[in-house]
Protein backbone atom coordinates (compact mmCIF):
# COMPACT_ATOMS: atom_id res chain seq x y z
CA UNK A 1 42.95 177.34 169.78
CA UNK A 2 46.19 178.52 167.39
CA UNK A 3 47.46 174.89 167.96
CA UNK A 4 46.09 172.32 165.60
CA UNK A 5 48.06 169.08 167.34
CA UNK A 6 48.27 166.14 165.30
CA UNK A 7 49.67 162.43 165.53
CA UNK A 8 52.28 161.03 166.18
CA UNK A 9 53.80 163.62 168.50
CA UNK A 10 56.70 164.30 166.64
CA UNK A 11 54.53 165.12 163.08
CA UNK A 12 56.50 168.04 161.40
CA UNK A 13 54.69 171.76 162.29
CA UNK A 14 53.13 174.49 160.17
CA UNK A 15 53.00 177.89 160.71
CA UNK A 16 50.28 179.47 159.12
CA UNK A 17 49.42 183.15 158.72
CA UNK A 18 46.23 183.99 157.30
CA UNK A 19 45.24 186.54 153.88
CA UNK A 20 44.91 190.13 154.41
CA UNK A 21 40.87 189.98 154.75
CA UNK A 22 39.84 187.42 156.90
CA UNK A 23 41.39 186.42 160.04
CA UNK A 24 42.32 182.64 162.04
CA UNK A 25 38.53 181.46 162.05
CA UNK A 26 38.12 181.81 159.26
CA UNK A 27 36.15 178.51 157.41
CA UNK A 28 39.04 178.49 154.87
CA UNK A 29 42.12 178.36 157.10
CA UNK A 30 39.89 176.39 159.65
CA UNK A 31 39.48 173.88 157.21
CA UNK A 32 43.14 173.86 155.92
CA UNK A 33 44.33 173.45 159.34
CA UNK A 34 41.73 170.51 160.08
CA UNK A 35 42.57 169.27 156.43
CA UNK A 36 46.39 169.12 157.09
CA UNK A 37 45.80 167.89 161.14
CA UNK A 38 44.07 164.79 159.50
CA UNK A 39 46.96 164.44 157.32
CA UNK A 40 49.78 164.14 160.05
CA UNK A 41 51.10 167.57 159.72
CA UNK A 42 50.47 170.15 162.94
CA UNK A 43 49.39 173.67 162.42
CA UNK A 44 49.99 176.86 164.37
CA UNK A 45 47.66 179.85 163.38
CA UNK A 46 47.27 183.08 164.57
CA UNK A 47 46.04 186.69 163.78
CA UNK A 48 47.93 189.50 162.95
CA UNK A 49 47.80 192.30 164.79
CA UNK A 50 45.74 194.51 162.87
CA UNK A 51 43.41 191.97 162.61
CA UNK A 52 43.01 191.14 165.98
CA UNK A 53 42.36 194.45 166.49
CA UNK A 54 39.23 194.41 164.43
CA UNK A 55 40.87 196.41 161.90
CA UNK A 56 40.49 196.33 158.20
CA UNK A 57 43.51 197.52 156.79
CA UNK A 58 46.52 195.33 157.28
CA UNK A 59 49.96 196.63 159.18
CA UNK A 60 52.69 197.88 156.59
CA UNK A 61 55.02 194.95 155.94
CA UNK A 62 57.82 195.75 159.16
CA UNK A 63 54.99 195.24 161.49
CA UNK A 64 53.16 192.15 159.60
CA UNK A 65 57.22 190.35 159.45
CA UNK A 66 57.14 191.03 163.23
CA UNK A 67 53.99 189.47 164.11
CA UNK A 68 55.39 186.49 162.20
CA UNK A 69 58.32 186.54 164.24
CA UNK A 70 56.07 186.47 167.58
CA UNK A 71 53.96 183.67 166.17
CA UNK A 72 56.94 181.66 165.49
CA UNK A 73 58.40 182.14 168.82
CA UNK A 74 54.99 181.56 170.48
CA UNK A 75 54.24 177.90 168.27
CA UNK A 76 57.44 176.70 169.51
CA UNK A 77 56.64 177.45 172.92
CA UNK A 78 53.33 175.85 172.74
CA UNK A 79 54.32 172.76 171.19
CA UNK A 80 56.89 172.28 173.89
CA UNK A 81 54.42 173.02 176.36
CA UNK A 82 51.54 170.32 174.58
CA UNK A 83 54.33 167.48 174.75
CA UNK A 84 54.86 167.98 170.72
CA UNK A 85 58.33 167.38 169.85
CA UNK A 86 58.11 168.32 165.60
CA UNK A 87 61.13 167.08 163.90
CA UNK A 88 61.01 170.02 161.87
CA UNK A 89 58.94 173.31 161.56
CA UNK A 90 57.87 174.96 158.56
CA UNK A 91 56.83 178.42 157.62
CA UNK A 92 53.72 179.41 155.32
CA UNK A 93 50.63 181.27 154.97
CA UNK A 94 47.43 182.38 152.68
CA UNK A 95 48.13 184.75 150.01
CA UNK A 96 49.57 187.92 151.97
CA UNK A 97 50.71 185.64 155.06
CA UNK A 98 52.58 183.20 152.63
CA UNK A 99 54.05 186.66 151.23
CA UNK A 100 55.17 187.59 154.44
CA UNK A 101 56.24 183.94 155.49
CA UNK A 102 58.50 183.93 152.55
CA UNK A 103 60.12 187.69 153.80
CA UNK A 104 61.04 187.09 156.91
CA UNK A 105 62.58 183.65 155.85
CA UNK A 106 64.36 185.67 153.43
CA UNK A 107 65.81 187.83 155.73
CA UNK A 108 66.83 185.06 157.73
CA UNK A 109 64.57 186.16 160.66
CA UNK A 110 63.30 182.95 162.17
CA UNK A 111 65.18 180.23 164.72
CA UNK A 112 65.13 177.53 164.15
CA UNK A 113 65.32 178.03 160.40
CA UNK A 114 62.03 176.42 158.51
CA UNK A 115 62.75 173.32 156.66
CA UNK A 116 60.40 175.19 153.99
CA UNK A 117 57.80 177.89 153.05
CA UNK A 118 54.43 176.38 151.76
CA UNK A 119 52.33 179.45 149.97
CA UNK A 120 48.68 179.10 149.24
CA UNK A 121 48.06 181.44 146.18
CA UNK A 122 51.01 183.58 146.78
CA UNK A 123 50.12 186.87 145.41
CA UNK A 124 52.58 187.92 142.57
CA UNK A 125 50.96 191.27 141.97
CA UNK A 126 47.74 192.78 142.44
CA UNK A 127 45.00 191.88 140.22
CA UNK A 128 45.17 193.70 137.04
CA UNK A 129 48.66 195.16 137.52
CA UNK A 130 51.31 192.37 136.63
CA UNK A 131 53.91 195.27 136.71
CA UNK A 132 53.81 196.09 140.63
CA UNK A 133 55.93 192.61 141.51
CA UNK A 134 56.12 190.92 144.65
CA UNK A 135 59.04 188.51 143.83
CA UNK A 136 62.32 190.59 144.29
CA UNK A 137 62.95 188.69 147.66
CA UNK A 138 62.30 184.91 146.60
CA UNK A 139 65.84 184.31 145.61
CA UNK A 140 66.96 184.73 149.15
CA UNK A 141 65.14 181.81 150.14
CA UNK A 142 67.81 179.51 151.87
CA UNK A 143 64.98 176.86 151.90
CA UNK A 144 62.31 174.67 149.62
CA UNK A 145 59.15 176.44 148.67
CA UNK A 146 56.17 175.07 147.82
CA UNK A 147 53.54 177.34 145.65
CA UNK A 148 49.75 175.70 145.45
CA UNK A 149 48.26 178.11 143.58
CA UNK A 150 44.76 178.14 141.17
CA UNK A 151 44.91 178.55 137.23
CA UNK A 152 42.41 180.96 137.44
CA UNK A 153 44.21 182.97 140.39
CA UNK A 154 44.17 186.45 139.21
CA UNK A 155 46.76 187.61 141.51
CA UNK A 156 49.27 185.62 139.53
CA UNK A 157 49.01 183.52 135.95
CA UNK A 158 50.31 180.07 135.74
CA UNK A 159 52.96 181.37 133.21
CA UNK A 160 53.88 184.34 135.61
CA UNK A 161 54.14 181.58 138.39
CA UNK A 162 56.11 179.28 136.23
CA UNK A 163 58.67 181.93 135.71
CA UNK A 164 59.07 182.61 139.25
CA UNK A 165 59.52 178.84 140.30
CA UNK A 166 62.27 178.55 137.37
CA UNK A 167 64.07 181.03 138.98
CA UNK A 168 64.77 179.11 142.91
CA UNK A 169 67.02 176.68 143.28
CA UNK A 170 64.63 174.62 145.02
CA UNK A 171 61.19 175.74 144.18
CA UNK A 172 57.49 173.37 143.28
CA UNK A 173 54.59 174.91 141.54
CA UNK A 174 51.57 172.51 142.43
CA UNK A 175 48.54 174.48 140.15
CA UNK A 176 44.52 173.95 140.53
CA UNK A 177 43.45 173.56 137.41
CA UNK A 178 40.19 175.91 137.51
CA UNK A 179 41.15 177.09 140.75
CA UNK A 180 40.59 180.21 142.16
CA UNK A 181 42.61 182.69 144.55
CA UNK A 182 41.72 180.15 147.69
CA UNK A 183 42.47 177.11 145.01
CA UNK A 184 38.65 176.35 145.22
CA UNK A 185 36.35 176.18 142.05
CA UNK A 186 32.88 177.40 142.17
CA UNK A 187 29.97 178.49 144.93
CA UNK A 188 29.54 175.03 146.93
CA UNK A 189 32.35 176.04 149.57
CA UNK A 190 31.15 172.28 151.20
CA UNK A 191 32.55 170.22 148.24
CA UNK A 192 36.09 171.69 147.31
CA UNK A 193 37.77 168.52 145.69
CA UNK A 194 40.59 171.08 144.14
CA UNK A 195 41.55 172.30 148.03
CA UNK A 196 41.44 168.54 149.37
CA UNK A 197 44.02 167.91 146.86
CA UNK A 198 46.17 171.21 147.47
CA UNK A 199 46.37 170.10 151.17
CA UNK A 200 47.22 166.10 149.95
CA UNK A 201 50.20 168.17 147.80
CA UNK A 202 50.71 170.41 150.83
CA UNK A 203 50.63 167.41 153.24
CA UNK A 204 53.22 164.87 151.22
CA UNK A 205 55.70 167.62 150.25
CA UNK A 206 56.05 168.25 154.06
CA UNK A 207 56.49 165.10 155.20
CA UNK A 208 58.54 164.16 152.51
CA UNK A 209 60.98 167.22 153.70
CA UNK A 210 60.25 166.61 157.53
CA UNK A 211 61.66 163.17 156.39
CA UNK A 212 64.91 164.09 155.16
């Protein structure tokens, strides 16, 4: 099921796109979703297109925003439907679906407005090519952001990162010390103590904006 309901029935919602290589079910955005459920914040999830489709290769970036678009408008209407009444919603994603969370809120493209963007490893550039930038849209942002993102990420440094969060009015850079692209630290994918706290950061920065 895309809707991950959680208590009380007005606990803020989460909108959360996958990366570009694994889809919805995947263990990681399972367990993000269960993590944050357990943590009084909702989640919505959902697959793109392509990847529905059992494609590889995602959509260009016109298609992927509009899928976004559609997911918004469809967690809204399921929430209503489930009896959920979020005080606020909020948009956000894993590496390319943060990406594209933070476009479309950039462009102004979702109603109601998200109270914020939270980005798990957002993914500044490619690895190995700092120079091919994915960051010319941030300052657009008419909301908070929230980056959780690994030291050892190598889609983006913590310096690079730093940078980028100096640059938005209202921007946090939470960083996994040792943490990899999916803020997790070695082969035992059952013990992640590095993602348990991302989604504690995650968890307290929402409801400390679904509280205002």
């Amino acid at each position: 099921m895309p809707l991950h309901a959680a208590s009380p029935l007005d606990a803020p919602l989460l909108v959360l796109a996958h990366g570009a290589g694994a889809g919805e079910r995947h263990p990681w955005m399972q367990r993000v979703a269960g993590g944050l459920v357990a943590r009084q914040v909702a989640v919505y999830t959902f697959d793109f297109p392509y990847m529905a489709a059992g494609r590889r290769a995602p959509d260009r970036g016109p298609a992927l925003e509009a899928a976004f678009v559609d997911a918004w408008r469809d967690a809204i209407w399921q929430t209503a439907a489930a009896g959920l009444q979020p005080r606020a919603f909020f948009a956000g994603g894993k590496s390319m679906g943060g990406r594209i969370a933070t476009q479309v809120t950039a462009e102004d493209g979702l109603a109601p407005h998200p109270a914020g963007v939270v980005c798990f490893g957002y993914p500044l550039h490619p690895p190995g090519r700092p120079d091919d930038r994915r960051d010319t849209h941030l300052p657009s942002l008419l909301c908070p952001v929230l980056f959780l993102q690994g030291t050892r990420d190598p889609f983006a440094t913590p310096d690079e990162m730093r940078a980028v969060a100096s640059t938005l009015d209202e921007a946090t850079l939470w960083l996994a010390e040792g943490g990899d692209h999916s803020l997790e630290r070695g082969r035992n994918k059952a013990d992640q103590p590095l993602l348990d706290a991302a989604l504690d950061t995650a968890a307290m920065w929402i409801k400390g904006r679904h509280e205002h």
